[in-house]
Protein backbone atom coordinates (compact mmCIF):
# COMPACT_ATOMS: atom_id res chain seq x y z
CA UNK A 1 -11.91 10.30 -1.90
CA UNK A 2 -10.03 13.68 -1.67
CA UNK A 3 -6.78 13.82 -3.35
CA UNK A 4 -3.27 15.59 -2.90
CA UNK A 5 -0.29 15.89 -4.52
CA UNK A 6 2.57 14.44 -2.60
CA UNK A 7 5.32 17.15 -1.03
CA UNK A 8 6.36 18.95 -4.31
CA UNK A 9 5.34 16.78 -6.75
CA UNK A 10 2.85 16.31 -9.66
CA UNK A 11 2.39 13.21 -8.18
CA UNK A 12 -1.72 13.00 -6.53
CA UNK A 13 -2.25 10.59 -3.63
CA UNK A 14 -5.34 9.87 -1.77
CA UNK A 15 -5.96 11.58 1.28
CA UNK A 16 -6.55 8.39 3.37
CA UNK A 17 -3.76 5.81 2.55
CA UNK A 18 -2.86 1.80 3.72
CA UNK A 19 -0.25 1.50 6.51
CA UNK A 20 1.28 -1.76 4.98
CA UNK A 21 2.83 -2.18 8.91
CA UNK A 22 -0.58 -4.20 8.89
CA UNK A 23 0.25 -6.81 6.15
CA UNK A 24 3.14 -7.85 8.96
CA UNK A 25 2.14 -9.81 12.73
CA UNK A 26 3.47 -6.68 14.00
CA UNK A 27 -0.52 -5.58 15.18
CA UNK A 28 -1.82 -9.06 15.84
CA UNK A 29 -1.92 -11.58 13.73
CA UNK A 30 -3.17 -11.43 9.98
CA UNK A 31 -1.93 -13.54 6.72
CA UNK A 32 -2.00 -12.11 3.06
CA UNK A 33 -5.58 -13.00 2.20
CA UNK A 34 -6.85 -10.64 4.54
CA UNK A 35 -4.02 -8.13 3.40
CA UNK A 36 -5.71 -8.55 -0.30
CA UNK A 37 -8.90 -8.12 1.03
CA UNK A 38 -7.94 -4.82 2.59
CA UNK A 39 -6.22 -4.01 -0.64
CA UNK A 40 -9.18 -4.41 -2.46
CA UNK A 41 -11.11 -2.37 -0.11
CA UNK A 42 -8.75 0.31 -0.79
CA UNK A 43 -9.77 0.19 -4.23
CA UNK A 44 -12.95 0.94 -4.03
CA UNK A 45 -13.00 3.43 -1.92
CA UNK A 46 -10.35 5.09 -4.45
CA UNK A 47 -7.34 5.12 -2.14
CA UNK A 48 -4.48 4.93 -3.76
CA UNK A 49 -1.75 5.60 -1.23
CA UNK A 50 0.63 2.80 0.63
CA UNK A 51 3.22 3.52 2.63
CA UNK A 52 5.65 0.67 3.34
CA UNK A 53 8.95 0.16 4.43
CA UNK A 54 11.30 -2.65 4.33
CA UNK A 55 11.80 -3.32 8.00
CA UNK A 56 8.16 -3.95 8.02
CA UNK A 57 8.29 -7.69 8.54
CA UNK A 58 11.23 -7.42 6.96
CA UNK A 59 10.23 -7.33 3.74
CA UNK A 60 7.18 -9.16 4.14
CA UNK A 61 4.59 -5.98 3.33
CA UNK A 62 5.81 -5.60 -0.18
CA UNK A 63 5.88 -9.49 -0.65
CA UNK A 64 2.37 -9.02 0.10
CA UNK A 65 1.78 -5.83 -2.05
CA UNK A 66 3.98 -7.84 -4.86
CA UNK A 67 2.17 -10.46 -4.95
CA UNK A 68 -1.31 -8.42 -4.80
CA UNK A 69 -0.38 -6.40 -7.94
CA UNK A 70 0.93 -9.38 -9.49
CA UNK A 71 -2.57 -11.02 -9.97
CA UNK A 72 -3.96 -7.36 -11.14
CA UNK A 73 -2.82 -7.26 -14.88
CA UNK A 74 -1.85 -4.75 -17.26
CA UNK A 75 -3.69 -2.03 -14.38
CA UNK A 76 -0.83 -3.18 -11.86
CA UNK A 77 1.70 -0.72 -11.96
CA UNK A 78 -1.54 2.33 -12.22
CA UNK A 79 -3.30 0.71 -8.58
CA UNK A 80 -1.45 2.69 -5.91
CA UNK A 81 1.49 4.75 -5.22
CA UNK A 82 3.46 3.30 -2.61
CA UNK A 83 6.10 5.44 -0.65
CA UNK A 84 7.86 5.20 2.36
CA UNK A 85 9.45 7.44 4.94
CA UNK A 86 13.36 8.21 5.39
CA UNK A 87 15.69 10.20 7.66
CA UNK A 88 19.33 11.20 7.61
């Protein structure tokens, strides 16, 4: 997977990330074992990138993400580099 740091910092992401919009109904319906399995797709493929945001189910992608890492051990907080967007 190619890799790139985010913005301006030393901080490398995969090129391809998860849009954790899809962990919510908001595309169709889904529930979080198929989020997990997507998760662990990412994995082995090497991505490394989610980008989530709160309103996103409100709340409910990083519930899912949460509860995903929580199950991963020691490794958790090395899996992914989550991020979000903002605007003033």
């Amino acid at each position: 997977m190619l890799k790139r740091k985010l913005g301006n910092s030393d901080t490398i992401v995969s090129a391809v990330g998860i849009g954790a919009m899809s962990f919510t109904n908001f595309y169709g319906q889904t529930d979080e074992i198929a989020s997990h399995k997507i998760l662990t797709n990412a994995l082995d493929y090497d991505i490394n990138h989610i980008d989530t945001s709160n309103v996103y189910g409100m709340g409910h992608s990083e519930t899912v993400i949460g509860n995903f890492l929580a199950k991963q051990g020691k490794q958790k907080n090395f899996l992914f580099k989550i991020t979000t967007k903002a605007s003033i």
